[in-house]
PDB file of N, CA and C in Angstrom:
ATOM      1  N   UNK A   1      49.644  63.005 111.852  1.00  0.00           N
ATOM      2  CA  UNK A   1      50.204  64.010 112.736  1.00  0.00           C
ATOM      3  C   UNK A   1      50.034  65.421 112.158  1.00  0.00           C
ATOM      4  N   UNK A   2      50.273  65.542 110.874  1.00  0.00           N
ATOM      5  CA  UNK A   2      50.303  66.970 109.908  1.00  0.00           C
ATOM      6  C   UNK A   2      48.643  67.521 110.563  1.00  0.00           C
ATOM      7  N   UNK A   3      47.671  66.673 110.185  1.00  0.00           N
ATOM      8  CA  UNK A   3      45.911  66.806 110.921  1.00  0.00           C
ATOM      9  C   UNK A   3      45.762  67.106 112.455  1.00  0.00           C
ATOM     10  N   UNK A   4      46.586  66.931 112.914  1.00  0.00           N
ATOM     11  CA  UNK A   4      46.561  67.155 114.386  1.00  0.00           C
ATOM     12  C   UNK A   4      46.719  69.027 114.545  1.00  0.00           C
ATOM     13  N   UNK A   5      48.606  68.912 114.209  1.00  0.00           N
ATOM     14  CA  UNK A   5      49.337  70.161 113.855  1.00  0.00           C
ATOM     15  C   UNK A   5      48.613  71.315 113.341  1.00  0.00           C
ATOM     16  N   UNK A   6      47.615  70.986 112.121  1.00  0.00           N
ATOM     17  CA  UNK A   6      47.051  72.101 111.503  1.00  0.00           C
ATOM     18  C   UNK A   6      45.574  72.404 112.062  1.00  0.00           C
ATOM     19  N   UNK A   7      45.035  71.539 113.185  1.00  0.00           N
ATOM     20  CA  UNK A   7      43.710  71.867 113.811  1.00  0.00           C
ATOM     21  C   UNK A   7      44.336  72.852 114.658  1.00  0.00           C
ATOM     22  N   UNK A   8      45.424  72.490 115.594  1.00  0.00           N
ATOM     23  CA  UNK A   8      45.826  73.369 116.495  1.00  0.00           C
ATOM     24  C   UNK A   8      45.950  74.353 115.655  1.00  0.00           C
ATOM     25  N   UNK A   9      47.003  74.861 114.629  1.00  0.00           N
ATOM     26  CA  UNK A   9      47.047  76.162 114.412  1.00  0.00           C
ATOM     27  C   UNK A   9      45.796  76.830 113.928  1.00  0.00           C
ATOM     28  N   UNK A  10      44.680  76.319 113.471  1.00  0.00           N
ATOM     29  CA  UNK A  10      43.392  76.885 113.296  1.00  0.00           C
ATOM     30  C   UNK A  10      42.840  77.236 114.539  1.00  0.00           C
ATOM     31  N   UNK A  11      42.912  76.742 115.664  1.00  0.00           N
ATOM     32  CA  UNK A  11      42.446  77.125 116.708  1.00  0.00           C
ATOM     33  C   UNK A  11      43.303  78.066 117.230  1.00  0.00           C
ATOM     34  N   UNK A  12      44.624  78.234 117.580  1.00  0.00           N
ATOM     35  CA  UNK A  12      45.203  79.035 117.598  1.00  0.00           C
ATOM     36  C   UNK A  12      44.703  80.308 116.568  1.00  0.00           C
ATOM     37  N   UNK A  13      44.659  79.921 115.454  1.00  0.00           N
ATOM     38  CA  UNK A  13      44.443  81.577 114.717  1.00  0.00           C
ATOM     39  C   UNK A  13      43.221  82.076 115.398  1.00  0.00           C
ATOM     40  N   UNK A  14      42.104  81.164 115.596  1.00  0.00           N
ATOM     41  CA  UNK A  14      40.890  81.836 116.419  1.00  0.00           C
ATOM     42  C   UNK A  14      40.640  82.867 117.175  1.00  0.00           C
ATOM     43  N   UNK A  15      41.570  83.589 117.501  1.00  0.00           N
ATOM     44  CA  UNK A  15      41.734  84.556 118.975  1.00  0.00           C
ATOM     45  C   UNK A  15      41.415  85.597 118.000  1.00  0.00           C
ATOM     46  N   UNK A  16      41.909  85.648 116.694  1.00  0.00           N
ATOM     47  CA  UNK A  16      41.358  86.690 115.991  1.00  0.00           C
ATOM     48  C   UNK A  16      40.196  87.325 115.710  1.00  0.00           C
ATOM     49  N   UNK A  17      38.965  86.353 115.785  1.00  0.00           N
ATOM     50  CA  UNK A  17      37.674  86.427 115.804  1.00  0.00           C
ATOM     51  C   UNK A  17      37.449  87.104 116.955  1.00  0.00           C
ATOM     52  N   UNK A  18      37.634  86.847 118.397  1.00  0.00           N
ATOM     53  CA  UNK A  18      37.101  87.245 119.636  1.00  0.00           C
ATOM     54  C   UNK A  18      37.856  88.947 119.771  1.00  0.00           C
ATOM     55  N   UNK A  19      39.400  88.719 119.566  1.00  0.00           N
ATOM     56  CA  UNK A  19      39.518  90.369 118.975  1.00  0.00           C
ATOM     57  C   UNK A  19      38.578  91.419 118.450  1.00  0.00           C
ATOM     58  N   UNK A  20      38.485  90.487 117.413  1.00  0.00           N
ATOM     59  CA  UNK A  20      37.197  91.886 116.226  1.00  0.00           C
ATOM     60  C   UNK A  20      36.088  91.598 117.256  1.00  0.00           C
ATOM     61  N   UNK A  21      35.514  90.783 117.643  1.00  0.00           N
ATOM     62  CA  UNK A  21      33.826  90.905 118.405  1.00  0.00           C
ATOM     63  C   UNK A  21      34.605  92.281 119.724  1.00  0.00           C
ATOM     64  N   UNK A  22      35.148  91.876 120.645  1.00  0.00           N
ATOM     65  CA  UNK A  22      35.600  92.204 121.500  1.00  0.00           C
ATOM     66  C   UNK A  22      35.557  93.932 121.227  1.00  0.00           C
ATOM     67  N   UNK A  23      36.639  94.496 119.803  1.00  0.00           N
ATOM     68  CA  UNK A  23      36.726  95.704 119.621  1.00  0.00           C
ATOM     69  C   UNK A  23      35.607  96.167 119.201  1.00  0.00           C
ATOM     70  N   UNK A  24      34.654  95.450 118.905  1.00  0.00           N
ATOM     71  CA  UNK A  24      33.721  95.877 118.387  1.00  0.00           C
ATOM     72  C   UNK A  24      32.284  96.351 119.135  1.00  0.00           C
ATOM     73  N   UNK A  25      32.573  96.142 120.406  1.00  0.00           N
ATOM     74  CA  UNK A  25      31.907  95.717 120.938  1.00  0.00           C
ATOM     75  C   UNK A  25      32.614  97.179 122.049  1.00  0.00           C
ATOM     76  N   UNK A  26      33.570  96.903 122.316  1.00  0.00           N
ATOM     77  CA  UNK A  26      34.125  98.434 122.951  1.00  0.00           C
ATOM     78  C   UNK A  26      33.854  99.610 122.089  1.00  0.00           C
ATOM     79  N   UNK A  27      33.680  99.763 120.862  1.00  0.00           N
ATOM     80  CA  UNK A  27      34.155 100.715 120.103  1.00  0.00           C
ATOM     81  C   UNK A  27      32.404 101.100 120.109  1.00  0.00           C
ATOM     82  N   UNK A  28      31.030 100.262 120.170  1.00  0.00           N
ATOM     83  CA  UNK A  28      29.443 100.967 119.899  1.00  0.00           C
ATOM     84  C   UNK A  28      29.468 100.627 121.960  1.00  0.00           C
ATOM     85  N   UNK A  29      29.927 100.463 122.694  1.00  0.00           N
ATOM     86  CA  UNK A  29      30.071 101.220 123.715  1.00  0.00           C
ATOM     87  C   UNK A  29      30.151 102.519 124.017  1.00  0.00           C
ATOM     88  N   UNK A  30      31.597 102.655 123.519  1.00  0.00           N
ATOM     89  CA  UNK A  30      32.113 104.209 123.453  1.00  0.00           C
ATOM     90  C   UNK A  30      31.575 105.029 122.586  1.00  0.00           C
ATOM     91  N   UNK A  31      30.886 104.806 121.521  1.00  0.00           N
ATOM     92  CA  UNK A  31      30.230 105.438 120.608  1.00  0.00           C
ATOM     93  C   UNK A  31      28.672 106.429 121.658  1.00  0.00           C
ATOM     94  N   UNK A  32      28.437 105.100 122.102  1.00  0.00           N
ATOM     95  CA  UNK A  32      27.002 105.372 123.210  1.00  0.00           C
ATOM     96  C   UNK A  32      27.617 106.567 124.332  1.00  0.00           C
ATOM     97  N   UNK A  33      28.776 105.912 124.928  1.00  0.00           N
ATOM     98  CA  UNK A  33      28.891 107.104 126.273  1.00  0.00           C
ATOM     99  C   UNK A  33      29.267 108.228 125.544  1.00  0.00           C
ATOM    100  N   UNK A  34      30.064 108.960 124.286  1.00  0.00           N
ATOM    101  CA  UNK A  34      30.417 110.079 123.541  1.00  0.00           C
ATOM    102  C   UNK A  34      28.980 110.672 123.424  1.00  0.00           C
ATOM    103  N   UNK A  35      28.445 109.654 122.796  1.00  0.00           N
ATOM    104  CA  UNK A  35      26.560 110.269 122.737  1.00  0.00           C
ATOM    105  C   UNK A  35      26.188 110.979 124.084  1.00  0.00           C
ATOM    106  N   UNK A  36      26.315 110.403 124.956  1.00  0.00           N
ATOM    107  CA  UNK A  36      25.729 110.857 126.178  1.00  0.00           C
ATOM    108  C   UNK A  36      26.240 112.346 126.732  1.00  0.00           C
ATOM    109  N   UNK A  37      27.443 111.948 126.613  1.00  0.00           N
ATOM    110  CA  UNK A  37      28.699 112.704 127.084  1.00  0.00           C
ATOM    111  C   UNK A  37      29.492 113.245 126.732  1.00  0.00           C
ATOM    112  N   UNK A  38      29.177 114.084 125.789  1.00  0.00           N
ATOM    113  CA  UNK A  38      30.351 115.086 124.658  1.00  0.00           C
ATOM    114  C   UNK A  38      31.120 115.476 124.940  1.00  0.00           C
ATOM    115  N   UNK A  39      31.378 115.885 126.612  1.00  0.00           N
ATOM    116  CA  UNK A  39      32.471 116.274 127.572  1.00  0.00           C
ATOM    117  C   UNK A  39      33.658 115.759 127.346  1.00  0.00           C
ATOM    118  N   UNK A  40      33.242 114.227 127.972  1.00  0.00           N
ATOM    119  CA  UNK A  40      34.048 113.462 128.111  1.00  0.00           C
ATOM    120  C   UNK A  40      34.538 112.694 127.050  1.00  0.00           C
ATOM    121  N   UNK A  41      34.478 113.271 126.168  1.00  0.00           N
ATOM    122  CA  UNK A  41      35.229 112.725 124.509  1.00  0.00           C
ATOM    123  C   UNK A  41      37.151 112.045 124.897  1.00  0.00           C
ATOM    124  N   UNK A  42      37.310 112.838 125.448  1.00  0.00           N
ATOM    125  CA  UNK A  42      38.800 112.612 125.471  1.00  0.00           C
ATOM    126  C   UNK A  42      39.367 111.123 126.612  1.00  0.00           C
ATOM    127  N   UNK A  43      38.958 111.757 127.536  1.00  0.00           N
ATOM    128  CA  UNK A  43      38.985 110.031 128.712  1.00  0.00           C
ATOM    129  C   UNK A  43      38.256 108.737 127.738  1.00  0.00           C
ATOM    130  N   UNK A  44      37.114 109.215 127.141  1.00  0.00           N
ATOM    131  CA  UNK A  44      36.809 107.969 126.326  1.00  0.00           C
ATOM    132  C   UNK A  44      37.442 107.111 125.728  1.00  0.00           C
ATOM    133  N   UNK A  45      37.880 108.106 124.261  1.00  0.00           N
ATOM    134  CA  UNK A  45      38.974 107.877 123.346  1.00  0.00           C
ATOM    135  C   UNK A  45      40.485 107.181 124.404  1.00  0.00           C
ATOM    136  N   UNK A  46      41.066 107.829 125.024  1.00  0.00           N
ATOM    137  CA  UNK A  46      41.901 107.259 125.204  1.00  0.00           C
ATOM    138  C   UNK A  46      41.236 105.848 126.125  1.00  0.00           C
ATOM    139  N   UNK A  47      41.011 105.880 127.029  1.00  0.00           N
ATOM    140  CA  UNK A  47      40.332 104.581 127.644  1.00  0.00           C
ATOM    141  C   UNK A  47      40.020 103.122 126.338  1.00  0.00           C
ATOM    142  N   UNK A  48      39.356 103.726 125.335  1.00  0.00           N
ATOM    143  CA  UNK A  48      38.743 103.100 124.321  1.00  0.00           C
ATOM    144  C   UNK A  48      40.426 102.424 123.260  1.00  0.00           C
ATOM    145  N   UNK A  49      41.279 103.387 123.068  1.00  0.00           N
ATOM    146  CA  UNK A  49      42.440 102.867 122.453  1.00  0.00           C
ATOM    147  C   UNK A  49      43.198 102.126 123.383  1.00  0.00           C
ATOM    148  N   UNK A  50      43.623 101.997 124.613  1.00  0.00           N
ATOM    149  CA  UNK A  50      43.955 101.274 125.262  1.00  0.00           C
ATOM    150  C   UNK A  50      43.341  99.779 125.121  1.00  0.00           C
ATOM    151  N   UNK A  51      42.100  99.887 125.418  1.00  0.00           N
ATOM    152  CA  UNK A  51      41.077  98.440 125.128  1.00  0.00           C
ATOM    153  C   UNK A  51      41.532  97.752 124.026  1.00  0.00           C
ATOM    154  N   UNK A  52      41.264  98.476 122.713  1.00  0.00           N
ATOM    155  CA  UNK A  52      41.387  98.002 121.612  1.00  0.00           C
ATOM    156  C   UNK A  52      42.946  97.814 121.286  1.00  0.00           C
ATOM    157  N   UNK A  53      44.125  98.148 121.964  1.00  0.00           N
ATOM    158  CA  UNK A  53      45.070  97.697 121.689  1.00  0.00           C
ATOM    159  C   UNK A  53      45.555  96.101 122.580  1.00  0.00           C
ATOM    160  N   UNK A  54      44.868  96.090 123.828  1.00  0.00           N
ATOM    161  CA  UNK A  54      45.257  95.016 124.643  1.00  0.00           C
ATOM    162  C   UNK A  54      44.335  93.748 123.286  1.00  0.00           C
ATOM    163  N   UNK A  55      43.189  94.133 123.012  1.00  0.00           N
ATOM    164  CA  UNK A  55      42.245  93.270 122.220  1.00  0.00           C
ATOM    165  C   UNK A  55      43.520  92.633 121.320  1.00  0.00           C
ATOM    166  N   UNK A  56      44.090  93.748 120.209  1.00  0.00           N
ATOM    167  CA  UNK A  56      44.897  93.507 118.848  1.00  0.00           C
ATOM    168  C   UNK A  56      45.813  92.130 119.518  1.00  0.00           C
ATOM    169  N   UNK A  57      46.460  93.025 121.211  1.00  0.00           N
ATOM    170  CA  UNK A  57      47.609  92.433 121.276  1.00  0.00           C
ATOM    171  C   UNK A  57      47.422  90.633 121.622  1.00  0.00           C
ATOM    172  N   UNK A  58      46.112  90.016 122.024  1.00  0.00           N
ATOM    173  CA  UNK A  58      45.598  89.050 122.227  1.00  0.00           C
ATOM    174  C   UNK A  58      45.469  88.166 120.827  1.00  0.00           C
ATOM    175  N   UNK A  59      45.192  88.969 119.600  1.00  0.00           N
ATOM    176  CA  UNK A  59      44.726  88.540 118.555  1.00  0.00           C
ATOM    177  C   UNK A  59      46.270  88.322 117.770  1.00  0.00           C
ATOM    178  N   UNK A  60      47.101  89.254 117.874  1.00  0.00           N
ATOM    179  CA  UNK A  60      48.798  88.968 117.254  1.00  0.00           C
ATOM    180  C   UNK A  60      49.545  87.950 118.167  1.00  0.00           C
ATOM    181  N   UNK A  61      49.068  87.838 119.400  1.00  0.00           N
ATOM    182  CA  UNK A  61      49.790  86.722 120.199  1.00  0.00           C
ATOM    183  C   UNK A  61      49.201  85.564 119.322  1.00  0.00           C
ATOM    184  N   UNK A  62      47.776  85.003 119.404  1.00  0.00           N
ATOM    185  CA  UNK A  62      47.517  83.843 119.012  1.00  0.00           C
ATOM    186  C   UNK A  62      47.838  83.378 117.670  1.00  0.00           C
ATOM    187  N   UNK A  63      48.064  84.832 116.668  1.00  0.00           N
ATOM    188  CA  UNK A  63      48.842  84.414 115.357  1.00  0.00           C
ATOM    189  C   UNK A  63      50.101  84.078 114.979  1.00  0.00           C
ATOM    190  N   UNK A  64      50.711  84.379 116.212  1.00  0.00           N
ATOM    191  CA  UNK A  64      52.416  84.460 116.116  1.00  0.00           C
ATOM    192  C   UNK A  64      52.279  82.692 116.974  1.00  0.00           C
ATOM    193  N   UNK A  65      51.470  82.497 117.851  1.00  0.00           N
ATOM    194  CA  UNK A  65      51.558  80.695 118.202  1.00  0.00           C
ATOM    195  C   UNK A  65      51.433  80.028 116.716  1.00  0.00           C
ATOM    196  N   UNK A  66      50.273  80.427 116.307  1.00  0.00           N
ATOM    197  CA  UNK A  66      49.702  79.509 115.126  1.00  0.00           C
ATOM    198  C   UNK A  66      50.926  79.453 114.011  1.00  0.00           C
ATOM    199  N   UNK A  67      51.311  80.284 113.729  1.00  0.00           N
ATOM    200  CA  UNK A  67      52.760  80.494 112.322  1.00  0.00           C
ATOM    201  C   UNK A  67      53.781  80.089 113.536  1.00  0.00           C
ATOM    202  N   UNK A  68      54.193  79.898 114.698  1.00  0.00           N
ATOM    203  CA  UNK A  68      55.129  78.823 115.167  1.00  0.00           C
ATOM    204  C   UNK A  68      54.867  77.275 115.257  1.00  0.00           C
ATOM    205  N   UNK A  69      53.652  76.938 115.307  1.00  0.00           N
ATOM    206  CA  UNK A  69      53.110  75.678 115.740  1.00  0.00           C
ATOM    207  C   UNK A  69      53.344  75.422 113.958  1.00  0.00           C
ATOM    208  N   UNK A  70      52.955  75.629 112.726  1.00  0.00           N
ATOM    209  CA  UNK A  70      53.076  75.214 111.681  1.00  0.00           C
ATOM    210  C   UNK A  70      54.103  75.253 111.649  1.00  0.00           C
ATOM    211  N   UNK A  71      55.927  76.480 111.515  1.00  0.00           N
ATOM    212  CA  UNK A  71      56.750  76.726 111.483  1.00  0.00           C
ATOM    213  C   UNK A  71      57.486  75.721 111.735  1.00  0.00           C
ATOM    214  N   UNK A  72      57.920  74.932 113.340  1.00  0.00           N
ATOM    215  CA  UNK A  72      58.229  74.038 114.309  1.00  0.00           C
ATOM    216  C   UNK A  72      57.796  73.162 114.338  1.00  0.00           C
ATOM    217  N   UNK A  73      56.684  73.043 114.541  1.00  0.00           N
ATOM    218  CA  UNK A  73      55.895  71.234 114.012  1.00  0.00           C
ATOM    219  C   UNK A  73      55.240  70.792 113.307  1.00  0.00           C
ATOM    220  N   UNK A  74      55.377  71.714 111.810  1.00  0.00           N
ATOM    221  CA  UNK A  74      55.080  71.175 110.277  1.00  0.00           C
ATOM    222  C   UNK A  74      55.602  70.192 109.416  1.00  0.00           C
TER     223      UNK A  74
END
């Protein structure tokens, strides 16, 4: 059962990976339209921190399952 418990929380921690691709992936986006668009620096940036915070908040949800799933059914 402990082998069961600790695959899930490895998969659970996973969301962390798709976070970093995800921000990373917004962040040489926004890098490109700033290039283009020096204007529009500011709508970027904020547009761009919004993204990258919904990303984090996806990646701290699936860590806070994983440290309950060990926590509770360790």
């Amino acid at each position: 059962m402990n082998t069961i418990i600790a695959i899930g929380a490895g998969i659970a921690a996973l969301t962390g990976i798709g976070a970093g691709i995800g921000i990373g992936i917004a962040t040489g986006k926004a890098t490109d339209a700033v290039a283009r668009q020096p204007e529009a620096d500011g709508k970027i940036s904020k547009l761009l921190l919004i993204g990258c915070a919904m990303a984090e908040g996806t990646a701290i949800f699936g860590f806070v399952v994983a440290l309950l799933i060990i926590l509770f059914l360790g």
